[in-house]
N, C-alpha and C. Protein backbone atom coordinates (compact mmCIF):
# COMPACT_ATOMS: atom_id res chain seq x y z
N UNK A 1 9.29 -30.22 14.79
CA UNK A 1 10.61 -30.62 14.36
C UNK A 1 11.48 -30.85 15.59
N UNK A 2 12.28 -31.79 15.69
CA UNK A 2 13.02 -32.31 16.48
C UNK A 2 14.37 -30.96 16.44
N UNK A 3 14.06 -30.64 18.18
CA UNK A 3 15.39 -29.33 18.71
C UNK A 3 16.65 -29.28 17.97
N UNK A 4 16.91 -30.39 18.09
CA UNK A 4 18.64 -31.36 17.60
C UNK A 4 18.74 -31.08 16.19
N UNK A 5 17.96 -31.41 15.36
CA UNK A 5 17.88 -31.30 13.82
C UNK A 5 17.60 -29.60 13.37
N UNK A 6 16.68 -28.81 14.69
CA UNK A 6 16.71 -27.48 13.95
C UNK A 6 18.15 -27.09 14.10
N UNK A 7 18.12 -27.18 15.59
CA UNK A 7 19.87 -26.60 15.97
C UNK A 7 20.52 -26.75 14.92
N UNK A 8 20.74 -27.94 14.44
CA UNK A 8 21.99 -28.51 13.52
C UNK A 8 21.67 -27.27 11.91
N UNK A 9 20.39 -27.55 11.79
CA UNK A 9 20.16 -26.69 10.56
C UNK A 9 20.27 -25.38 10.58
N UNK A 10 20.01 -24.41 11.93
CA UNK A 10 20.44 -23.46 12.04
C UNK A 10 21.73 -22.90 11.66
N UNK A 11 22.81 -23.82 12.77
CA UNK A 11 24.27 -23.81 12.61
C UNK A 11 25.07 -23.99 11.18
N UNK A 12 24.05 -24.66 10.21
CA UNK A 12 24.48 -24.89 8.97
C UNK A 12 23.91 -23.78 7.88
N UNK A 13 22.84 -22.94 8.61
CA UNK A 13 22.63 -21.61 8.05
C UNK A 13 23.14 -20.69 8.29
N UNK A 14 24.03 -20.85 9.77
CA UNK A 14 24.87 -19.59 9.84
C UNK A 14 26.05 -19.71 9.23
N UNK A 15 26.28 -20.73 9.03
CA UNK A 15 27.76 -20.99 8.32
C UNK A 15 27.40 -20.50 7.01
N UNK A 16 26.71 -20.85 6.30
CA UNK A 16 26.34 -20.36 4.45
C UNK A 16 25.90 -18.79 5.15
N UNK A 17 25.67 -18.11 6.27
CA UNK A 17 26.10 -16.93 6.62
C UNK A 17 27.37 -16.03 6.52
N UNK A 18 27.62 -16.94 6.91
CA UNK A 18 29.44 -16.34 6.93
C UNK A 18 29.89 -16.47 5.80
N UNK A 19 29.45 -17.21 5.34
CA UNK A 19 30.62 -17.47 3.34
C UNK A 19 29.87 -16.62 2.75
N UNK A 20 28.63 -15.62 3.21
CA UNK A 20 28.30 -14.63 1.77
C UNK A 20 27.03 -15.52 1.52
N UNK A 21 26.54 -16.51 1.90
CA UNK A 21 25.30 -17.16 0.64
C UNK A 21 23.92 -16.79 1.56
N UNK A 22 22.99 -16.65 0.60
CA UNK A 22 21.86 -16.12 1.09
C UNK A 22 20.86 -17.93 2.03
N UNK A 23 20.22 -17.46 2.56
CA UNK A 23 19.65 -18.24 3.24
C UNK A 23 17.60 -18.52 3.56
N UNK A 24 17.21 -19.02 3.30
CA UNK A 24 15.42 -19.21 3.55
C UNK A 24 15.02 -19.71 4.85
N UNK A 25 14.05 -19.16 5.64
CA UNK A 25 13.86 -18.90 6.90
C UNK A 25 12.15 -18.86 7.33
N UNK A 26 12.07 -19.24 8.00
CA UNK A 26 10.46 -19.09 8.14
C UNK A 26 10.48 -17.43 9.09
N UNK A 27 9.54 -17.04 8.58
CA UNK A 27 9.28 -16.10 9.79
C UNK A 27 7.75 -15.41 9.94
N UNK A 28 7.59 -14.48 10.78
CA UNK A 28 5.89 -14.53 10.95
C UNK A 28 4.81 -14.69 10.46
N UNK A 29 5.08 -14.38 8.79
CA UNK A 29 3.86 -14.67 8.09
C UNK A 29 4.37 -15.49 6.74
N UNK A 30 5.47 -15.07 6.36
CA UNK A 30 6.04 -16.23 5.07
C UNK A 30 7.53 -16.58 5.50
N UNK A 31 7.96 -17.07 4.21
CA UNK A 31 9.46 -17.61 4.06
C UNK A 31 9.98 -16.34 3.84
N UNK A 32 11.27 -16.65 4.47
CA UNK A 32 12.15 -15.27 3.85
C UNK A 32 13.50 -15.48 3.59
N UNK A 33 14.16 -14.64 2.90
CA UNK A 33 15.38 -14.77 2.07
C UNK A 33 16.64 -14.11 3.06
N UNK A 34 17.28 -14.37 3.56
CA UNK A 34 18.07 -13.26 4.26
C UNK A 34 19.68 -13.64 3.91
N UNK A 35 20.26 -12.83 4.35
CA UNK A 35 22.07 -12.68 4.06
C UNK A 35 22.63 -11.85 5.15
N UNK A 36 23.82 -11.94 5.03
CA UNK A 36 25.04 -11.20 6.05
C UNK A 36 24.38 -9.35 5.01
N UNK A 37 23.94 -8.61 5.83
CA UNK A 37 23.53 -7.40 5.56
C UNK A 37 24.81 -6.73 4.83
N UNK A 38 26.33 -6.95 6.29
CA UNK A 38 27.59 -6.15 5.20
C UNK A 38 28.18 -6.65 4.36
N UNK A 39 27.36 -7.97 3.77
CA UNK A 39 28.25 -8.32 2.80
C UNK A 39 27.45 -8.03 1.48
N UNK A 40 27.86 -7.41 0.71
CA UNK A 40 27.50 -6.58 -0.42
C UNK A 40 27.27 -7.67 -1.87
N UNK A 41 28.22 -8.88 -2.02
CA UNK A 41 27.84 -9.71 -2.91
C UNK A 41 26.59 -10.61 -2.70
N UNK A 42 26.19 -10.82 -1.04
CA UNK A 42 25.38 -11.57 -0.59
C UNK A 42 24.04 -10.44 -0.59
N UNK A 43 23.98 -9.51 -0.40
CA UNK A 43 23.04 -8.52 -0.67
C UNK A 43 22.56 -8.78 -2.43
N UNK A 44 23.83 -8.43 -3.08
CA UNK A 44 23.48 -7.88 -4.48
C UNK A 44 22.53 -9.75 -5.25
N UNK A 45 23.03 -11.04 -4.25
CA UNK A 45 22.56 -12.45 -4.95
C UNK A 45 20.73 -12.21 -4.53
N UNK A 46 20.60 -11.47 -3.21
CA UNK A 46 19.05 -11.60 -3.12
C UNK A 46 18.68 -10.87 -4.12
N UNK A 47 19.38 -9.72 -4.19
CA UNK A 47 18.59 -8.48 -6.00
C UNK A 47 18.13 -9.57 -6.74
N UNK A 48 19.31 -10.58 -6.95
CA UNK A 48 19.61 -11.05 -8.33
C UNK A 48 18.34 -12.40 -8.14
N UNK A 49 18.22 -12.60 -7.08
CA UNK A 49 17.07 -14.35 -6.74
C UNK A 49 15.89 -13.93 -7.30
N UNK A 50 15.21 -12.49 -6.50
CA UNK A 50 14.06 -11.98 -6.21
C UNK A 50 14.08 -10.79 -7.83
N UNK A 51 14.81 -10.53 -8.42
CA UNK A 51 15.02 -9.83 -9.47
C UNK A 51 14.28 -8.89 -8.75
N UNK A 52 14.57 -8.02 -8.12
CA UNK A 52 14.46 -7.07 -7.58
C UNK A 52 15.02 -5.57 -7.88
N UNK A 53 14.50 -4.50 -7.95
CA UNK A 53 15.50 -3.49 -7.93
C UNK A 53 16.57 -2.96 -6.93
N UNK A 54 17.88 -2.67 -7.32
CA UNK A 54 18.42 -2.25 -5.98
C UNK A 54 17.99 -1.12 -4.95
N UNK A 55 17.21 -0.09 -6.03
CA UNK A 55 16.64 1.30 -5.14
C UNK A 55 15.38 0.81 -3.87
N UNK A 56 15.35 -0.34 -3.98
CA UNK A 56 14.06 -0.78 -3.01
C UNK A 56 14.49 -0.94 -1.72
N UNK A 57 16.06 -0.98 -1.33
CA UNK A 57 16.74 -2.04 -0.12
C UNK A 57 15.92 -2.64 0.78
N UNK A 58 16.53 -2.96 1.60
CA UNK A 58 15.96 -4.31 2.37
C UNK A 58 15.73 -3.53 3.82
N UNK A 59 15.10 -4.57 4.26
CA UNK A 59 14.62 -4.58 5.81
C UNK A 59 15.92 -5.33 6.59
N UNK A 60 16.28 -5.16 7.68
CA UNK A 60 17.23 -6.07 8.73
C UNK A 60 16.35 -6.50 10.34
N UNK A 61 16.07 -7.85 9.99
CA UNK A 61 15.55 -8.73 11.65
C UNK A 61 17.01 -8.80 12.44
N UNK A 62 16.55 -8.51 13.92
CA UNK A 62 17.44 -9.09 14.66
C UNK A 62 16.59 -9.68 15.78
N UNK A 63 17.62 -10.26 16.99
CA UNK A 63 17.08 -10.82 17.99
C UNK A 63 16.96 -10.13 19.42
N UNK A 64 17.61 -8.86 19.03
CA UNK A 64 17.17 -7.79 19.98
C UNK A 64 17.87 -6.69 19.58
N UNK A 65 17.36 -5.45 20.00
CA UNK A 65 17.61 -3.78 19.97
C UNK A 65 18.98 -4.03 19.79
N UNK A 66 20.32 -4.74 20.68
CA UNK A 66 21.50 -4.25 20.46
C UNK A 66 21.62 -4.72 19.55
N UNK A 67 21.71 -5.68 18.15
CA UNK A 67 21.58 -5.95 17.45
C UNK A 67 21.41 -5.17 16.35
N UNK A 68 20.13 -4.22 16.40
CA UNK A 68 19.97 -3.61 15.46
C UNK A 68 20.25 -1.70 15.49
N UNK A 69 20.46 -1.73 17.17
CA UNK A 69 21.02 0.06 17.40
C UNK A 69 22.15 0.37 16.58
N UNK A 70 22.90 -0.65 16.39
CA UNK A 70 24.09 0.04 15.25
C UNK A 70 23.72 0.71 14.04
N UNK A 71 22.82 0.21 13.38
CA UNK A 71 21.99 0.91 11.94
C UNK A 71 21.50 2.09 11.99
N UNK A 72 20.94 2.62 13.65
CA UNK A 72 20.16 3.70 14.16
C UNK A 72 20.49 4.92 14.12
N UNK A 73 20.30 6.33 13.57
CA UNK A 73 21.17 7.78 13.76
C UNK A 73 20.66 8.15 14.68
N UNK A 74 21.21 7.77 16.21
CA UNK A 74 20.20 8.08 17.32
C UNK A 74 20.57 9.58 17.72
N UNK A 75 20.69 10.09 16.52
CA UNK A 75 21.22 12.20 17.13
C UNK A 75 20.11 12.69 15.96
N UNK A 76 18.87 11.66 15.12
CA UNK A 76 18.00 11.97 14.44
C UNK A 76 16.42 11.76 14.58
N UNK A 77 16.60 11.08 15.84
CA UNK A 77 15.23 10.58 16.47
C UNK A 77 15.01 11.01 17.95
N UNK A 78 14.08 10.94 18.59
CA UNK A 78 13.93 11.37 20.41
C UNK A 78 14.07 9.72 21.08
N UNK A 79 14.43 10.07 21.84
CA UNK A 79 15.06 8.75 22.94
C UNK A 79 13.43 8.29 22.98
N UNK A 80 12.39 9.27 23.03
CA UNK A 80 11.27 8.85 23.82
C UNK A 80 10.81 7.78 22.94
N UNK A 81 10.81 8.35 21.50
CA UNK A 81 10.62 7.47 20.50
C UNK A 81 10.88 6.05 20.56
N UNK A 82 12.39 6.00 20.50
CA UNK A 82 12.95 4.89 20.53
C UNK A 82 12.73 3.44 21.44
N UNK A 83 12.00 4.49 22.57
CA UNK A 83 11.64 3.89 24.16
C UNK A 83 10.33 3.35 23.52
N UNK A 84 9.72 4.12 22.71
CA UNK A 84 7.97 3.81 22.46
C UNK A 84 7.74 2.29 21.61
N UNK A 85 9.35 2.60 20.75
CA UNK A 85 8.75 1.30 20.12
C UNK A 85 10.03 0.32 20.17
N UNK A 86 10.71 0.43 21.18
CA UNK A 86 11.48 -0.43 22.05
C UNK A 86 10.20 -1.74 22.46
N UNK A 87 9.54 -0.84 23.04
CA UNK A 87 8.09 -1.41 24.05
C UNK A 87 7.52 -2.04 23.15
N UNK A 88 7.39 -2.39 22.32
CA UNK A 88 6.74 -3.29 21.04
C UNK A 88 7.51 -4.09 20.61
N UNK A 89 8.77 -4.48 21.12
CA UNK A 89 9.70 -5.47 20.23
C UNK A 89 9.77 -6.22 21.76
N UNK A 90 9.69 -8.08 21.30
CA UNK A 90 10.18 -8.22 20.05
C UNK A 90 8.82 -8.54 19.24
N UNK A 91 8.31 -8.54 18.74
CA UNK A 91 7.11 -8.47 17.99
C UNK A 91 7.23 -8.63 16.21
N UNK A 92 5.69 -8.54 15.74
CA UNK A 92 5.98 -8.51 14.45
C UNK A 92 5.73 -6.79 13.84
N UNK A 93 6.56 -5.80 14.39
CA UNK A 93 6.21 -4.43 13.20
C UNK A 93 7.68 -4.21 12.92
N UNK A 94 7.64 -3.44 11.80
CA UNK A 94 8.93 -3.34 11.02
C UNK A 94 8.88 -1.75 11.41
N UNK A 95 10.05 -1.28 12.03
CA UNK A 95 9.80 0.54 11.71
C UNK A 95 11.38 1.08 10.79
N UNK A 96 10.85 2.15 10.16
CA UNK A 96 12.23 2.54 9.09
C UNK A 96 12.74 3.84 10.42
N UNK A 97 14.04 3.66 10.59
CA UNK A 97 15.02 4.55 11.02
C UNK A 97 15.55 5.28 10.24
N UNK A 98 16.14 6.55 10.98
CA UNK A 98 16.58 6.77 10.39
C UNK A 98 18.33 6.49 10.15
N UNK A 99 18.90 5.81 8.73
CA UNK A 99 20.65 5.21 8.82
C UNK A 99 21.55 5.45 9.46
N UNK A 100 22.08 5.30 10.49
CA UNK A 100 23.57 5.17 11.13
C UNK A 100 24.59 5.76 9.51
N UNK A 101 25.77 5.90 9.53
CA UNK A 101 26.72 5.89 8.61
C UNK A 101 27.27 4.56 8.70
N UNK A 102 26.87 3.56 9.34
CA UNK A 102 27.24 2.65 9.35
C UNK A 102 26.38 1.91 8.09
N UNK A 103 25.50 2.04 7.86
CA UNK A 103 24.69 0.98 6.93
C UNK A 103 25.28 1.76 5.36
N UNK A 104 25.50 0.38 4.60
CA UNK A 104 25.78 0.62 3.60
C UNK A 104 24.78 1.20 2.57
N UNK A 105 25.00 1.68 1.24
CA UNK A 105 24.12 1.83 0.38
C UNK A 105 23.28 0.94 0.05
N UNK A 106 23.93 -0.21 -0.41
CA UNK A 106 22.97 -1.53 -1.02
C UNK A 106 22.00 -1.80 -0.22
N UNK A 107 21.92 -1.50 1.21
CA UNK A 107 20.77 -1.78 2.10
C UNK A 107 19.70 -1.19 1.90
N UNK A 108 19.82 0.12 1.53
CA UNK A 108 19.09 1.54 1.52
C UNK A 108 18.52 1.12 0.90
N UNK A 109 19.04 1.65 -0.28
CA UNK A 109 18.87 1.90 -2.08
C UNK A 109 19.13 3.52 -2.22
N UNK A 110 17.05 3.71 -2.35
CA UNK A 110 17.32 5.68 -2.92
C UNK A 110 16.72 5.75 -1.67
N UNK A 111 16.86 5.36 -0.58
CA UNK A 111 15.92 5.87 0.76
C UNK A 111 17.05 6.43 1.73
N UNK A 112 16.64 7.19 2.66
CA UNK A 112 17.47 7.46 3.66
C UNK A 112 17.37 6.94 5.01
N UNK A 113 16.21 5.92 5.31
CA UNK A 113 16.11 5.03 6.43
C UNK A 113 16.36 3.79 6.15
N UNK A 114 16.49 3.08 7.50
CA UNK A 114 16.81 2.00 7.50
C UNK A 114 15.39 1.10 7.89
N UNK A 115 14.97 0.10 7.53
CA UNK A 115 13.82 -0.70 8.19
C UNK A 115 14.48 -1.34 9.12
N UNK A 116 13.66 -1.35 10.30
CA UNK A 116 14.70 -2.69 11.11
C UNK A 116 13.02 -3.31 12.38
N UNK A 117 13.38 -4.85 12.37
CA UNK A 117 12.41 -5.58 13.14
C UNK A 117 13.21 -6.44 14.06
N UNK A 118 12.83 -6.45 15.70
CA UNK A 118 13.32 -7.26 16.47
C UNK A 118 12.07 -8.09 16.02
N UNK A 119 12.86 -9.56 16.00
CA UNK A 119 11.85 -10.40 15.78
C UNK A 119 11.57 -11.29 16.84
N UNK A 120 10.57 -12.15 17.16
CA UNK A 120 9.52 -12.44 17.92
C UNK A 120 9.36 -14.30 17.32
N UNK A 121 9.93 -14.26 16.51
CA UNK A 121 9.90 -16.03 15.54
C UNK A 121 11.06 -16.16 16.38
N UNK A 122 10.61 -17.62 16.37
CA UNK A 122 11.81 -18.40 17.45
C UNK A 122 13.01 -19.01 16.47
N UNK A 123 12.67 -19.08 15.28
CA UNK A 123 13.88 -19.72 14.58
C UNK A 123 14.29 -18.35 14.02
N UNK A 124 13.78 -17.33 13.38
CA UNK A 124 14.53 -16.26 13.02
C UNK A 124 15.32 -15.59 13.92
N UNK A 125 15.09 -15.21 15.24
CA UNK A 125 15.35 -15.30 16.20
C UNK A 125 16.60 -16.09 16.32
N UNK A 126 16.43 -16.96 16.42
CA UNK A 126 17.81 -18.16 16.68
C UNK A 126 18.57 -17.64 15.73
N UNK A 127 18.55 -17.75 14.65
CA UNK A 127 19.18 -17.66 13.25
C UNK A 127 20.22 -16.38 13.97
N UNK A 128 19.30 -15.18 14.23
CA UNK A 128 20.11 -14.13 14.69
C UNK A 128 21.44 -13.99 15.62
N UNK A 129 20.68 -14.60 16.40
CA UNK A 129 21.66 -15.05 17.86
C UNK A 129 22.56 -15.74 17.13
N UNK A 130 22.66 -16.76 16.88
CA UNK A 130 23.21 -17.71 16.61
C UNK A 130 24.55 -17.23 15.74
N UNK A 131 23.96 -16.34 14.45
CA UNK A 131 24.84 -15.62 13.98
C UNK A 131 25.55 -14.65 14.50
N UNK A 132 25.08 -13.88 15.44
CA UNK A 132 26.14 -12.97 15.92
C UNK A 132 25.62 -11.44 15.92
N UNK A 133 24.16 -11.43 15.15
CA UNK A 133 23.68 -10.03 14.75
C UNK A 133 23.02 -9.95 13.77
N UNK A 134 22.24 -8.89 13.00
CA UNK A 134 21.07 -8.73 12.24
C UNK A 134 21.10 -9.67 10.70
N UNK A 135 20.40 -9.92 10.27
CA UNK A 135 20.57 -10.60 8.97
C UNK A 135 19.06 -9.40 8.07
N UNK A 136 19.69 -9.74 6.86
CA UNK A 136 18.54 -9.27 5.38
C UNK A 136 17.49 -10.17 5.41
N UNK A 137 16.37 -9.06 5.88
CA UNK A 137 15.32 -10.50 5.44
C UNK A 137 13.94 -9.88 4.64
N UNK A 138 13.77 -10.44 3.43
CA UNK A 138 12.24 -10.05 2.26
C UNK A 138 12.34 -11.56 2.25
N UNK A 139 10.96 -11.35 1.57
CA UNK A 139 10.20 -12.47 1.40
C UNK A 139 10.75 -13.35 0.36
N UNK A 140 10.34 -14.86 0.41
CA UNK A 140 11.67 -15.82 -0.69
C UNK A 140 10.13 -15.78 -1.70
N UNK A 141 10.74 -15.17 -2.60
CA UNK A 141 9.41 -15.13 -3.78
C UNK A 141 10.43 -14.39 -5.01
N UNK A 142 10.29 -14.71 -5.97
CA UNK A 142 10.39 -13.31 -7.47
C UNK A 142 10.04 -12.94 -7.95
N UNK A 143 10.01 -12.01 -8.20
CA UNK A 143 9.04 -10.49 -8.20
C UNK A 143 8.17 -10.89 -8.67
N UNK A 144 6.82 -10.70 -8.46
CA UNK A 144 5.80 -11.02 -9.24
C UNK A 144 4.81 -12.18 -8.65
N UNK A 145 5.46 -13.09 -8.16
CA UNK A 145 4.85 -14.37 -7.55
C UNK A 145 5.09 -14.55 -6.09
N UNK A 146 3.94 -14.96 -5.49
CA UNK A 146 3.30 -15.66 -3.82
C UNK A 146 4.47 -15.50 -3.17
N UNK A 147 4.99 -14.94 -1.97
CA UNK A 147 5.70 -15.43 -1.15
C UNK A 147 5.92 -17.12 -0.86
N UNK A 148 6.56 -17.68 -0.71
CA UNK A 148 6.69 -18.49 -0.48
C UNK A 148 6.54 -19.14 1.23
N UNK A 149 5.21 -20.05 1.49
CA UNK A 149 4.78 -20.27 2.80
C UNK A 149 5.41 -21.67 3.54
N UNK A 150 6.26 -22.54 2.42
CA UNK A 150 6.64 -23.49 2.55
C UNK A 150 7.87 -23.89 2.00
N UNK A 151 8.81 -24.63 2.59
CA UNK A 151 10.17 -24.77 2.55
C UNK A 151 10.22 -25.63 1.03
N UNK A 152 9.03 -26.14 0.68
CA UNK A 152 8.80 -26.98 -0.80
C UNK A 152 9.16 -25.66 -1.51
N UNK A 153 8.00 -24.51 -1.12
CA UNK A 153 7.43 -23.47 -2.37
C UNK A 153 9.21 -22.75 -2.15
N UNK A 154 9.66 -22.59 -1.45
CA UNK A 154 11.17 -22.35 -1.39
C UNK A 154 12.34 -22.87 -2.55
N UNK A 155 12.13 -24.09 -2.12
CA UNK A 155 12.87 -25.33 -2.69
C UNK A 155 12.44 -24.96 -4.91
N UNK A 156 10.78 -24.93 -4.62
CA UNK A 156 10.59 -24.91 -6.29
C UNK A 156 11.03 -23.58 -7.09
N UNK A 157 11.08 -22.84 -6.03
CA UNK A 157 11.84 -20.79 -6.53
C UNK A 157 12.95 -20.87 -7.03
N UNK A 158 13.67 -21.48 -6.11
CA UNK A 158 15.28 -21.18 -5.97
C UNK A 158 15.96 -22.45 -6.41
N UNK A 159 15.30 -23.51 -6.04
CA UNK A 159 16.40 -24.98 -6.42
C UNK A 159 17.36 -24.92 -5.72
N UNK A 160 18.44 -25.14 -6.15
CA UNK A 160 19.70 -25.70 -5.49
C UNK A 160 20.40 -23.98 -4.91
N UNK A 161 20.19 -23.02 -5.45
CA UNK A 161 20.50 -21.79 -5.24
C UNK A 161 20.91 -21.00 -4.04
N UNK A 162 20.55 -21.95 -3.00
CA UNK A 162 20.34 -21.15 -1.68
C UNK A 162 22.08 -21.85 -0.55
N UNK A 163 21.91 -21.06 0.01
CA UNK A 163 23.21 -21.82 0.91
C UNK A 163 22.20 -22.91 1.97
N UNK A 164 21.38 -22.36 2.62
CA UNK A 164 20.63 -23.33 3.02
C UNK A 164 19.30 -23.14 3.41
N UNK A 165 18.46 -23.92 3.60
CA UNK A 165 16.70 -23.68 4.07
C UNK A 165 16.27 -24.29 5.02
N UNK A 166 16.19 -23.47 5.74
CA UNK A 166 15.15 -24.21 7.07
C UNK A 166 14.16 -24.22 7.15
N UNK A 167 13.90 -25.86 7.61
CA UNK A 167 12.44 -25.63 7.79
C UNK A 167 11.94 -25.53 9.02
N UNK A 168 10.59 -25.03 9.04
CA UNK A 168 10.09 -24.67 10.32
C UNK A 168 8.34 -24.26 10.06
N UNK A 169 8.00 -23.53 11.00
CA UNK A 169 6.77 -23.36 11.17
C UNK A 169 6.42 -22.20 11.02
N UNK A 170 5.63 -21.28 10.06
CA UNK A 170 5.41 -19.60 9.96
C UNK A 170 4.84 -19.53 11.54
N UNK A 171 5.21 -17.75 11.92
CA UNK A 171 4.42 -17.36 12.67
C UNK A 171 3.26 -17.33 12.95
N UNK A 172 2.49 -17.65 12.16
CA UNK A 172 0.80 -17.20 12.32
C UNK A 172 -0.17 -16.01 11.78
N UNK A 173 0.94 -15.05 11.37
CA UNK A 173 0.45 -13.86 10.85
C UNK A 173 0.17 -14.08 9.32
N UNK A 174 -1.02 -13.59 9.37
CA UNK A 174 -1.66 -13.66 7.64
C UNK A 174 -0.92 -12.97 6.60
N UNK A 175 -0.58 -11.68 7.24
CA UNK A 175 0.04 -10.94 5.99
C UNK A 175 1.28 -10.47 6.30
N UNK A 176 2.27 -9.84 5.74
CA UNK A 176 3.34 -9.56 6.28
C UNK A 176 3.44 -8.17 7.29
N UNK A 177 4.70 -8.00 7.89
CA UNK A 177 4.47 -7.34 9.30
C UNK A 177 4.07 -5.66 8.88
N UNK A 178 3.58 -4.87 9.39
CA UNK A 178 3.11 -3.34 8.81
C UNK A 178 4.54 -2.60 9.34
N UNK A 179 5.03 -1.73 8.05
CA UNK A 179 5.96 -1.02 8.22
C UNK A 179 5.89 0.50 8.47
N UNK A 180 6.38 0.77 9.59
CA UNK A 180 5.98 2.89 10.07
C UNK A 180 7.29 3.55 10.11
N UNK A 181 7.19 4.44 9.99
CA UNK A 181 8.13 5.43 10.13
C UNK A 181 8.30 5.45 11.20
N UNK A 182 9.35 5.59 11.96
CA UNK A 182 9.88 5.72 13.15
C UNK A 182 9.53 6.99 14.06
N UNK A 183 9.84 8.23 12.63
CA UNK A 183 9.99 9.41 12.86
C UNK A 183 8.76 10.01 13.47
N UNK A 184 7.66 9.64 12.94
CA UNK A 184 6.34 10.14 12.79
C UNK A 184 5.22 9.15 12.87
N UNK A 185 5.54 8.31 13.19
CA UNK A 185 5.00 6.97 13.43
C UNK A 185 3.48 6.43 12.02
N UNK A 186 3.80 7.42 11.21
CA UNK A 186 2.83 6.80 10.04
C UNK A 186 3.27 5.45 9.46
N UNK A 187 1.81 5.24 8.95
CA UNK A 187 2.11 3.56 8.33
C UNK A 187 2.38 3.77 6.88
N UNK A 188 3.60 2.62 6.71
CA UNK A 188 3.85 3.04 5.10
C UNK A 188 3.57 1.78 4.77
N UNK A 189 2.74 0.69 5.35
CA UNK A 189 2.71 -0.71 4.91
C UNK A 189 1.85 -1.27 6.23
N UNK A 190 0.78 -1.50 5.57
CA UNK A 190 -0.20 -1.76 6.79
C UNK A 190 -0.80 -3.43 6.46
């Protein structure tokens, strides 16, 4: 895809960022759905796309650690920790933190960590930057059916629904990224 045309599409995804509307994104292994994390109506439209439950909350990509240290209760984890899988980003693993008081409920749900992934995709990535800081990102699918691998299979989910969709190129990864506990470094999603 021509630089000029992603740029432009980016900039027109961060804008349907800022107004609250959810957005479709390529990233390492499928499409994904993401939103302004503190905005709570733009949270509650992915529930409502993906018919999702709210007790499930979401994961947050950013484009680097400062990005996503705000979410972090770093007086609940060891620095060494943090250092260990610092050293793995930006990459594709998702690890759950444990919440800052900064992260809202709707993010959570009934959990008390936060998931958070520096990401390693060059347009999710961008998306981040571009915006200013972390965005919501699950997979653009509803409940029940394929992730969506293509900005079409996007387009046939959602229709007109979305603030905007970029297209682009998946990462390469077959399945989606494995999620660990931060704390204890077990896999809760391999």
């Amino acid at each position: 895809m021509d630089a000029n045309v992603l740029s432009n599409e980016i900039e027109l995804a961060c804008k349907a960022l800022r107004e609250e509307r959810v957005i479709a994104y390529p990233t390492e292994s499928v499409f994904g759905l993401g939103c302004n994390p503190l905005a709570q109506a733009a949270v509650q439209e992915v529930f409502a796309l993906k018919n999702r439950s709210p007790g499930q909350g979401f994961l947050l990509i950013g484009s680097s650690f400062d990005q996503v240290a705000p979410y972090i209760d770093f007086n609940k984890i060891a620095p060494s920790r943090v250092d260990a899988i610092c050293a793995q980003w930006p990459g594709p693993s998702t690890w759950i933190f444990p919440a800052s008081s900064r992260v809202p409920a709707w993010l959570v749900g009934r959990h008390t960590g936060i998931a958070l992934r520096v990401t390693a995709h060059p347009v999710a990535a961008d998306i981040c930057r571009t915006f200013g800081g972390p965005i919501v990102s699950t997979s653009a699918n509803p409940h029940g059916l394929p992730p969506a691998t293509s900005a079409s299979r996007v387009r046939e989910y959602f229709d007109d629904r979305l603030g905007a969709i970029i297209n682009g190129e998946l990462g390469g990864a077959e399945r989606p990224t494995p999620i660990r506990d931060a704390l204890t470094g077990e896999y809760l999603r391999i």
